[in-house]
Protein backbone atom coordinates (compact mmCIF):
# COMPACT_ATOMS: atom_id res chain seq x y z
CA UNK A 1 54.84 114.06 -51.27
CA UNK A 2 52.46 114.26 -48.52
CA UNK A 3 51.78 111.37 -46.14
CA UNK A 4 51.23 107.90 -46.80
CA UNK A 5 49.15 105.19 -45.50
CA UNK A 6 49.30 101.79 -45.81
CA UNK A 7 45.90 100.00 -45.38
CA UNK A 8 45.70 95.88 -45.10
CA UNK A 9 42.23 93.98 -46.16
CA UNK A 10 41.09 96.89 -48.69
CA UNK A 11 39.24 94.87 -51.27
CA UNK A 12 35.89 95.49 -49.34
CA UNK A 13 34.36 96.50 -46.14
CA UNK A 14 36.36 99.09 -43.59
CA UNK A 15 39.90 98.37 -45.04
CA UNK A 16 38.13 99.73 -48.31
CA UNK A 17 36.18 102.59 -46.77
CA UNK A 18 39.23 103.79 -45.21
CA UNK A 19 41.51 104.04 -48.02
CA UNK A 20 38.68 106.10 -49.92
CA UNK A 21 38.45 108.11 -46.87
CA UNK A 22 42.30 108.52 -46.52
CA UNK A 23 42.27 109.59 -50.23
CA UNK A 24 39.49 112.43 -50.32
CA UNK A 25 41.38 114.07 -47.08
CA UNK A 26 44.77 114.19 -49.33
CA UNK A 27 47.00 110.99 -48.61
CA UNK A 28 49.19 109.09 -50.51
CA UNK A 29 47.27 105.44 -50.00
CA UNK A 30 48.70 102.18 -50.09
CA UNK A 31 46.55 100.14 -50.28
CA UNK A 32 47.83 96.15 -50.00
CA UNK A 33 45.21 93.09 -51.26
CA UNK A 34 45.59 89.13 -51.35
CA UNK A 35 44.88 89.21 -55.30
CA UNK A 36 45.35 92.17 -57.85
CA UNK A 37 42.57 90.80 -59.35
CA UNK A 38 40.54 91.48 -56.92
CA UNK A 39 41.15 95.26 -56.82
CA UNK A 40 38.17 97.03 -56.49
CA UNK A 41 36.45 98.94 -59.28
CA UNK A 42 36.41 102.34 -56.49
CA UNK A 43 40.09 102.45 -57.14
CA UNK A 44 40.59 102.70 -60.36
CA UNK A 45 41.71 105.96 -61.61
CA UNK A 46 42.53 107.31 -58.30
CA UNK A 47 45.75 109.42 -58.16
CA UNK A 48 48.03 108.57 -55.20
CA UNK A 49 45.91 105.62 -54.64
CA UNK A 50 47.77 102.36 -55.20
CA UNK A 51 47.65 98.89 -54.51
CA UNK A 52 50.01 96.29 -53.43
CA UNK A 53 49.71 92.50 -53.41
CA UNK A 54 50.00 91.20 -49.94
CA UNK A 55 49.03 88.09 -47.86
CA UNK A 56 49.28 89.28 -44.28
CA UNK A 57 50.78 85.56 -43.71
CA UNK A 58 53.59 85.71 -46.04
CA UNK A 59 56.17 87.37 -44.39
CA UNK A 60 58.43 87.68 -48.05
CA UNK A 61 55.37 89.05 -49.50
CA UNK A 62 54.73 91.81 -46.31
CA UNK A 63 58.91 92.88 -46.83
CA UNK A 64 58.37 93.56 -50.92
CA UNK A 65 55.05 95.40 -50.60
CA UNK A 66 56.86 97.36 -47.51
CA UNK A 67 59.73 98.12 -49.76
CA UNK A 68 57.49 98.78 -52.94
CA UNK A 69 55.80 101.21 -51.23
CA UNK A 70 58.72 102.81 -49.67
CA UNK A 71 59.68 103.16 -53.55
CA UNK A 72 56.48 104.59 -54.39
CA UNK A 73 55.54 107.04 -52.27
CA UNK A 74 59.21 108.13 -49.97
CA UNK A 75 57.36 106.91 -46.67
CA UNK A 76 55.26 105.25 -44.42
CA UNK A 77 53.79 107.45 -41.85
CA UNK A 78 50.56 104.93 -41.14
CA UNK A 79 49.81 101.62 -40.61
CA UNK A 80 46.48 99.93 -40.42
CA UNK A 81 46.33 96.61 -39.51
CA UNK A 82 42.82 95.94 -40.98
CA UNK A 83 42.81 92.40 -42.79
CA UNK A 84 41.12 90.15 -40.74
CA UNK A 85 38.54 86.71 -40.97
CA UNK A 86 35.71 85.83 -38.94
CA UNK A 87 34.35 82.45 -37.17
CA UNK A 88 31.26 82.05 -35.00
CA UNK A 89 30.19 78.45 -33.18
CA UNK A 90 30.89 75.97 -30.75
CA UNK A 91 34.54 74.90 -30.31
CA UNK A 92 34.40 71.51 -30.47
CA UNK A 93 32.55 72.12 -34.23
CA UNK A 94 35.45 74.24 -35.76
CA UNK A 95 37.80 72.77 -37.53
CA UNK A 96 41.71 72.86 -36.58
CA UNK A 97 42.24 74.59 -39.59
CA UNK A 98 39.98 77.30 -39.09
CA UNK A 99 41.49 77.61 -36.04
CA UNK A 100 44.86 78.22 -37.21
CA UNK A 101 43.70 80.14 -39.83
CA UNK A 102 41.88 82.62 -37.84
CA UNK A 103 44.98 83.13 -35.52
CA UNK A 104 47.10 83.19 -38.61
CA UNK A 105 45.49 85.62 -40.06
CA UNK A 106 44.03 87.96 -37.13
CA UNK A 107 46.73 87.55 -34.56
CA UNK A 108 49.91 86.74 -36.98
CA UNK A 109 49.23 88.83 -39.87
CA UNK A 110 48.92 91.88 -37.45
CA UNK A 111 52.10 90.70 -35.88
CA UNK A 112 53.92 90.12 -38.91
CA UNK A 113 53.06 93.31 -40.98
CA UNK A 114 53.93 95.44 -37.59
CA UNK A 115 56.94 93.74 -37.11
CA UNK A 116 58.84 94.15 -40.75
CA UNK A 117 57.33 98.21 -41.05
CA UNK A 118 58.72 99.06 -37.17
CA UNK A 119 62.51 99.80 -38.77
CA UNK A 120 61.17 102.19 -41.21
CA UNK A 121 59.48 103.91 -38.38
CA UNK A 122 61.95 103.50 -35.62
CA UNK A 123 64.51 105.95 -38.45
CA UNK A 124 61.78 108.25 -39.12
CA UNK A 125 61.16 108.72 -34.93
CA UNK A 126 57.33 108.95 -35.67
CA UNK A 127 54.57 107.00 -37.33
CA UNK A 128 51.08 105.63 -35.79
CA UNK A 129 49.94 101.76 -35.81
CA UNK A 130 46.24 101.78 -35.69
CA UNK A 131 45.06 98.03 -35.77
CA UNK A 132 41.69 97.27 -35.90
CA UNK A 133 40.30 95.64 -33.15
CA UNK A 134 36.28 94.99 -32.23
CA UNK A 135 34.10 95.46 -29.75
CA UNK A 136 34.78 91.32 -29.65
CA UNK A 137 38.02 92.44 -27.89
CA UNK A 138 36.82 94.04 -25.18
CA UNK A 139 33.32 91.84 -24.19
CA UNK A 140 32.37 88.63 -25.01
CA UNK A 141 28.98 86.78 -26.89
CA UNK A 142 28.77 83.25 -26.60
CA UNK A 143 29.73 81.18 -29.94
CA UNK A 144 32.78 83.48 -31.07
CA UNK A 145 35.36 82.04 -28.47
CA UNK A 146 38.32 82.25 -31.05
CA UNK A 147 37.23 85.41 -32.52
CA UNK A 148 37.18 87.11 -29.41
CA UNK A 149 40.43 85.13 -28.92
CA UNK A 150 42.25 86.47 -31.66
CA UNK A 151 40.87 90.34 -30.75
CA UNK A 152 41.47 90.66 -27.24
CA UNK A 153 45.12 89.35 -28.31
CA UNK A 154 45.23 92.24 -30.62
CA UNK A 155 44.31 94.53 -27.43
CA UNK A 156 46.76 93.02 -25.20
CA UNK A 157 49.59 93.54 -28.04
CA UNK A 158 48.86 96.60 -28.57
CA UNK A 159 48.76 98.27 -25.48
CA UNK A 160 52.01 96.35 -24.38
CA UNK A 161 53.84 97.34 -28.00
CA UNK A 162 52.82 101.30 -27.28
CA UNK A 163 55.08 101.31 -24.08
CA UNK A 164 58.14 99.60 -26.09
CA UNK A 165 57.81 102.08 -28.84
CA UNK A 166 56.98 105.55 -27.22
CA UNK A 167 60.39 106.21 -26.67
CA UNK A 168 60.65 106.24 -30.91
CA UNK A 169 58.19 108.82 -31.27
CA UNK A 170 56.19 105.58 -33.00
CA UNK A 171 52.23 105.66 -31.43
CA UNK A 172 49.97 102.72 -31.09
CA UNK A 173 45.99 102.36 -31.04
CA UNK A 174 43.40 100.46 -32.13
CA UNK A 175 39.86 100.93 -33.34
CA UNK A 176 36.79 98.78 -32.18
CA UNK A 177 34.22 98.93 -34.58
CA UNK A 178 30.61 97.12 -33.40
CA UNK A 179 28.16 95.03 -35.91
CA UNK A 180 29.29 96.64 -39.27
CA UNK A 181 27.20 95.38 -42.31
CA UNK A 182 30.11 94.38 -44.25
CA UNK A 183 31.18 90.93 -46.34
CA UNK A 184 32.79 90.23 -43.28
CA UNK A 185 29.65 88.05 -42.07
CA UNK A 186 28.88 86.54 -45.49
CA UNK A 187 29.64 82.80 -44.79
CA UNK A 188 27.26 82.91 -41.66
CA UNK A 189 24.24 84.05 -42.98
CA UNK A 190 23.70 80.05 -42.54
CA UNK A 191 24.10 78.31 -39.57
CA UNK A 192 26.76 74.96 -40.56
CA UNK A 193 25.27 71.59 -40.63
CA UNK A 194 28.03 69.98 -38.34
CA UNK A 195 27.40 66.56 -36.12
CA UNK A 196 29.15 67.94 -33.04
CA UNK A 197 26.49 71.20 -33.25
CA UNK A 198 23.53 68.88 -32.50
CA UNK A 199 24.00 69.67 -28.95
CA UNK A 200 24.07 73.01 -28.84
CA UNK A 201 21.68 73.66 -31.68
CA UNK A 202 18.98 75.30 -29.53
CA UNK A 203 21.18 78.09 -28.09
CA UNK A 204 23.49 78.26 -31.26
CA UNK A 205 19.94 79.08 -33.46
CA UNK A 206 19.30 81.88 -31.05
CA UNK A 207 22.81 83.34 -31.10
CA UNK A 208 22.48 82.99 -35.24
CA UNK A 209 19.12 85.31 -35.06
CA UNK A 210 20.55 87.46 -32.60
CA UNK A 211 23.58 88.14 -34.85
CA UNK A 212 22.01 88.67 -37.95
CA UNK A 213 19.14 90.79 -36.45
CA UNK A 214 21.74 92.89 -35.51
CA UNK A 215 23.53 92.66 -38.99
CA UNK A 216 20.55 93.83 -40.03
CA UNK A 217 20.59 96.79 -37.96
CA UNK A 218 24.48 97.36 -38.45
CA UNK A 219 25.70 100.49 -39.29
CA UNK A 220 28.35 101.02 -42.90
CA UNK A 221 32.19 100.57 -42.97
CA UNK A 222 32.53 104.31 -43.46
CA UNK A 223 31.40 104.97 -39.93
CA UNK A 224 34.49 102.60 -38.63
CA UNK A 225 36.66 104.24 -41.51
CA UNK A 226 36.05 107.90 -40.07
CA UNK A 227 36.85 106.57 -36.46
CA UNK A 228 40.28 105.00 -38.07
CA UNK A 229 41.43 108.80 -39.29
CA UNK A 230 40.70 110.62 -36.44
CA UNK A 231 42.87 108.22 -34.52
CA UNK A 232 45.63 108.26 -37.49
CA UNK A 233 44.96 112.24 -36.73
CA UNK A 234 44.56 112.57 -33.05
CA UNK A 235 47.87 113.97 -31.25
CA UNK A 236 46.28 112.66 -28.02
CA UNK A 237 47.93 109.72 -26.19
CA UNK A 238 44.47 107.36 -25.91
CA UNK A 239 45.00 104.14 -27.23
CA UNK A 240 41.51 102.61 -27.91
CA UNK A 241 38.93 104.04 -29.94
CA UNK A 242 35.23 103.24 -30.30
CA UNK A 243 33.46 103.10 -33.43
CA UNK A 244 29.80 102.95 -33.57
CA UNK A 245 27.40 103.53 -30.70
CA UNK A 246 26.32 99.95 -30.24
CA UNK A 247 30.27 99.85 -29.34
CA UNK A 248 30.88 102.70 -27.14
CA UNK A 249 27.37 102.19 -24.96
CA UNK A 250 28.45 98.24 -24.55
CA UNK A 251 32.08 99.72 -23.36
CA UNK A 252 29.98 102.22 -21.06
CA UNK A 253 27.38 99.30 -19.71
CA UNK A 254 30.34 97.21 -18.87
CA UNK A 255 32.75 99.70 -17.21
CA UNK A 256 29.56 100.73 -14.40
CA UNK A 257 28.01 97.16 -14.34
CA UNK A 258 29.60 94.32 -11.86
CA UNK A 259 30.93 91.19 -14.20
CA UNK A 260 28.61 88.84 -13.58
CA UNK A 261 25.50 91.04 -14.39
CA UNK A 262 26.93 92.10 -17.15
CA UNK A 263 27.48 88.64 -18.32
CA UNK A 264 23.77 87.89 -17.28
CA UNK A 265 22.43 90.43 -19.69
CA UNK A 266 24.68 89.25 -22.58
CA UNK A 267 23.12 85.59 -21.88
CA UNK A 268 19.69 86.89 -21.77
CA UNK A 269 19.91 89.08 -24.93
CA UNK A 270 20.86 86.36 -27.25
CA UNK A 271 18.14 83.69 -25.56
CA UNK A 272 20.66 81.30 -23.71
C-alpha cells in the first residue's frame, strides 16, 4: 500500500504544496479540508490522492476522517499539522473572537488532531508528527502578539510531546517556514479601520509596509513543502526545521546576538 500521509489546511498554500509534493515522491495522501467544495482543481484525478472533510475544531469530525482514512489507505504513518489562521495588530484592537479563534484553531486544532491519531500510532510503534510552526515561534515582530502566541505554544508542545512519545517509536518535529507568499496574508493586505488603532497608527502603518514588502519578497509554499518531507524523511532525532533562508539566518542572528540587541534591530527594521 505504501505510506500514507495525512495533511491538514490543503485547500491552498503549504498544506497544498505538500500533499502534491507527498504525491509525486509515491505516498498515499490524505489530504483533510473544511469544505469538499473547496477541493482544489490540482487534485482532481490524482491516484492515491484523497480528501477528507475536516474542521481541525471538531473533534467528531477529526475521529471520522481518522477512521475514514484508516479505511482507505490501511495506515497512518504521517501527520502534518498544517491548518492554521493568521492575525496581525494591536491587542486591545482584536476582537475576543478572533482571539479564540486563532487559539482554536492554531493551538487546539493541532492539539486535537494529535491527540485522537496518537492510538493508531502508539499500535503501530512508529509514525512522525511534523506540525508546522513559523519563524513567529521562535522570534518576535511587534503587532502579531497572539500569532506568535499560538506558535511558540506549538514549539513548547512539541518538544515536550517528543519526550512522552519516544518510548513508542512515535517522532515529533516541526517546520518553521519564514514570509511565504501564500493566501495566508490575504485579509491584511489592508490595514483595519478600528477606533482603538488610532493610537498606534504611526508604528502599526510601518509594521503593515514592512510586512507586505516582505510578502512581496516571500518565497512559494513549495519551498516550506520540500522542508516538511525531508523532516517526514529524516531518521535523525532534530526536532525543528527551518524553511526558507529569511528563517534560518533570523534563527542564526538570534542564537550569536545578546536579547536586547536583537530586539533593537527587530524595532529598527520595521520603523518603531
Amino acid at each position: 500500500m505504501g505510506k500514507t500521509v495525512m495533511i491538514t489546511g490543503t485547500s491552498t498554500g503549504i498544506g497544498n504544496a505538500a500533499a502534491l509534493l507527498f504525491h509525486r515522491k509515491g505516498w498515499n495522501v490524505a489530504a483533510t479540508i473544511r469544505s469538499i467544495e473547496k477541493k482544489p482543481k490540482e487534485f482532481i484525478g490524482l491516484e492515491n490522492l484523497k480528501c477528507f472533510t475536516m474542521d481541525v475544531t471538531d473533534k467528531k469530525e477529526i475521529e471520522q476522517a481518522v477512521r475514514d482514512i484508516i479505511n482507505e489507505f490501511g495506515t497512518i504513518d504521517t501527520l502534518v499539522n498544517n491548518a492554521g489562521v493568521y492575525s496581525t495588530g494591536p491587542l486591545e484592537a482584536i476582537s475576543d473572537c478572533e482571539i479564540r479563534h486563532i487559539f482554536e484553531v492554531n493551538v487546539q486544532g493541532t492539539i486535537n488532531v494529535t491527540k485522537v491519531l496518537i492510538p493508531y500510532l502508539r499500535r503501530q510503534k512508529k509514525g512522525t508528527i511534523i506540525n508546522v510552526s513559523s519563524i513567529a515561534g521562535k522570534v518576535t515582530f511587534p503587532f502579531q502578539s497572539l500569532y506568535h502566541g499560538s506558535k511558540w505554544a506549538i514549539e513548547g508542545f512539541s518538544q515536550g510531546l517528543a519526550h512522552e512519545l519516544k518510548e513508542f517509536g512515535i517522532r515529533v518535529k516541526t517546520v518553521a517556514p519564514g514570509m511565504v507568499k501564500t493566501h495566508f496574508y490575504d485579509h491584511v493586505f489592508t490595514i483595519p479601520e478600528n477606533g482603538n488603532t488610532d493610537a498606534y497608527k504611526k508604528s502599526f502603518t510601518r509594521w503593515h509596509a514592512y510586512l507586505m514588502g516582505n510578502f512581496e519578497k516571500g518565497y512559494g509554499p513549495e519551498e516550506s513543502a520540500k522542508t516538511i518531507y525531508k523532516a517526514a524523511t529524516d531518521k535523525h532525532a532534530k526536532l525543528t526545521y527551518a524553511a526558507g533562508l529569511d528563517t534560518k539566518m533570523v534563527f542564526f542572528l538570534k542564537q550569536i546576538m545578546p536579547h536586547c540587541l536583537f530586539n533593537s534591530i527587530v524595532r529598527r527594521s520595521v520603523g518603531i
